[in-house]
Protein backbone atom coordinates (compact mmCIF):
# COMPACT_ATOMS: atom_id res chain seq x y z
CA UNK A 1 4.43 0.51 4.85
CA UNK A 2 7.65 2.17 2.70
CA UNK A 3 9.21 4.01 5.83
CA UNK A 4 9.43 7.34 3.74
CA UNK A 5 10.50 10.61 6.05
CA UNK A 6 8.56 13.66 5.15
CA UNK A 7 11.77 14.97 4.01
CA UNK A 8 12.64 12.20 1.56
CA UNK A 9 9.58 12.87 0.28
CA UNK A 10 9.91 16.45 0.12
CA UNK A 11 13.37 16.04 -1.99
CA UNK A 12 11.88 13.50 -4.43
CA UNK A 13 8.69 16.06 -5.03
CA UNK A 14 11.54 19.14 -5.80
CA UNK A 15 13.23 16.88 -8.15
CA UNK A 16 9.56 15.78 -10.01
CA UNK A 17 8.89 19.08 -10.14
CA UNK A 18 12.87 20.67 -11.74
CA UNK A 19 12.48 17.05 -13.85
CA UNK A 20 9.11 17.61 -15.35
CA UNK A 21 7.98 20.91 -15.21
CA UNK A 22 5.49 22.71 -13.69
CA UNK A 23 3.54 22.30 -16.49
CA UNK A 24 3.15 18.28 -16.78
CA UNK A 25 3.02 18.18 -13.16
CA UNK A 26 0.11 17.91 -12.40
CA UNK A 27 -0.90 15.68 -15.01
CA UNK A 28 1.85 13.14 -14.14
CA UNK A 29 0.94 13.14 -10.60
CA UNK A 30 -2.97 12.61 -11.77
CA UNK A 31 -1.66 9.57 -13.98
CA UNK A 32 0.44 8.45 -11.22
CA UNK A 33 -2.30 8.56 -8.70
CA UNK A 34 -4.65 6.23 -10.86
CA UNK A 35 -1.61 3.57 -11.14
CA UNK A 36 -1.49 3.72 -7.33
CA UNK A 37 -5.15 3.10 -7.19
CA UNK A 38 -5.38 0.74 -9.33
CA UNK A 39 -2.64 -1.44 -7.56
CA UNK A 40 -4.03 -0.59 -4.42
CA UNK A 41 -7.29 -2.37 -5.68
CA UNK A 42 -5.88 -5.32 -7.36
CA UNK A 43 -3.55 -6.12 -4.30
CA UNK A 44 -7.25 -6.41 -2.23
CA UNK A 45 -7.51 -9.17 -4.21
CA UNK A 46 -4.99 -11.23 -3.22
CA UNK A 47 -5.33 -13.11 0.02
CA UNK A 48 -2.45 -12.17 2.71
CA UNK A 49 -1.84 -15.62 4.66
CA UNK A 50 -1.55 -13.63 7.74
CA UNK A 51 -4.65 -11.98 7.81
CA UNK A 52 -6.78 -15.32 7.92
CA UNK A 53 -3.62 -17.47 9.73
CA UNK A 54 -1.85 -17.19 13.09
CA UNK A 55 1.85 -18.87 12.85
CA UNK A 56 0.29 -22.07 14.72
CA UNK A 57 -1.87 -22.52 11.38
CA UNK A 58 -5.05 -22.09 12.83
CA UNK A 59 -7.99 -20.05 11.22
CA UNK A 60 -8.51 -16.88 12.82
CA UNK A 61 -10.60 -13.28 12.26
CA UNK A 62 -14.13 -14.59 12.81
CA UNK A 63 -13.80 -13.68 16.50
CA UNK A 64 -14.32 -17.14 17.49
CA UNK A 65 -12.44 -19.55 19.78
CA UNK A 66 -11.60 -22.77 17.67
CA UNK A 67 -12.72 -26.02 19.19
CA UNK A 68 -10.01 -28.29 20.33
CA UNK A 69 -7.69 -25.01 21.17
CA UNK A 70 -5.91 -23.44 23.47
């Protein structure tokens, strides 16, 4: 998805943490969480062409062979 090493990830938690505090941590990283999850459940929402499309235009996911086809 992002291509994030463990160790980019790592860096960007130590600097949260120096940043905020280890205080408002975890309370940032609660509130951050629930903006994640809500933007992980309005993005279900949207159709992605690719799921339902194959570059040839034809309907695909239901398993079945299109009449007509290849």
């Amino acid at each position: 998805m992002f291509d994030i090493a463990p160790t980019e990830l790592l860096i960007v938690a130590l600097v949260a943490l120096v940043v905020i505090g280890p205080k408002d941590l975890p309370r940032v990283m609660r509130t951050v969480g629930q903006w994640v999850g809500r933007a992980r459940g309005m993005a279900r929402h949207f159709p992605l062409r690719n799921r339902h499309h194959d570059p040839r235009g034809r309907a695909r996911g239901d398993g079945k062979e299109m009449e007509g086809g290849e």
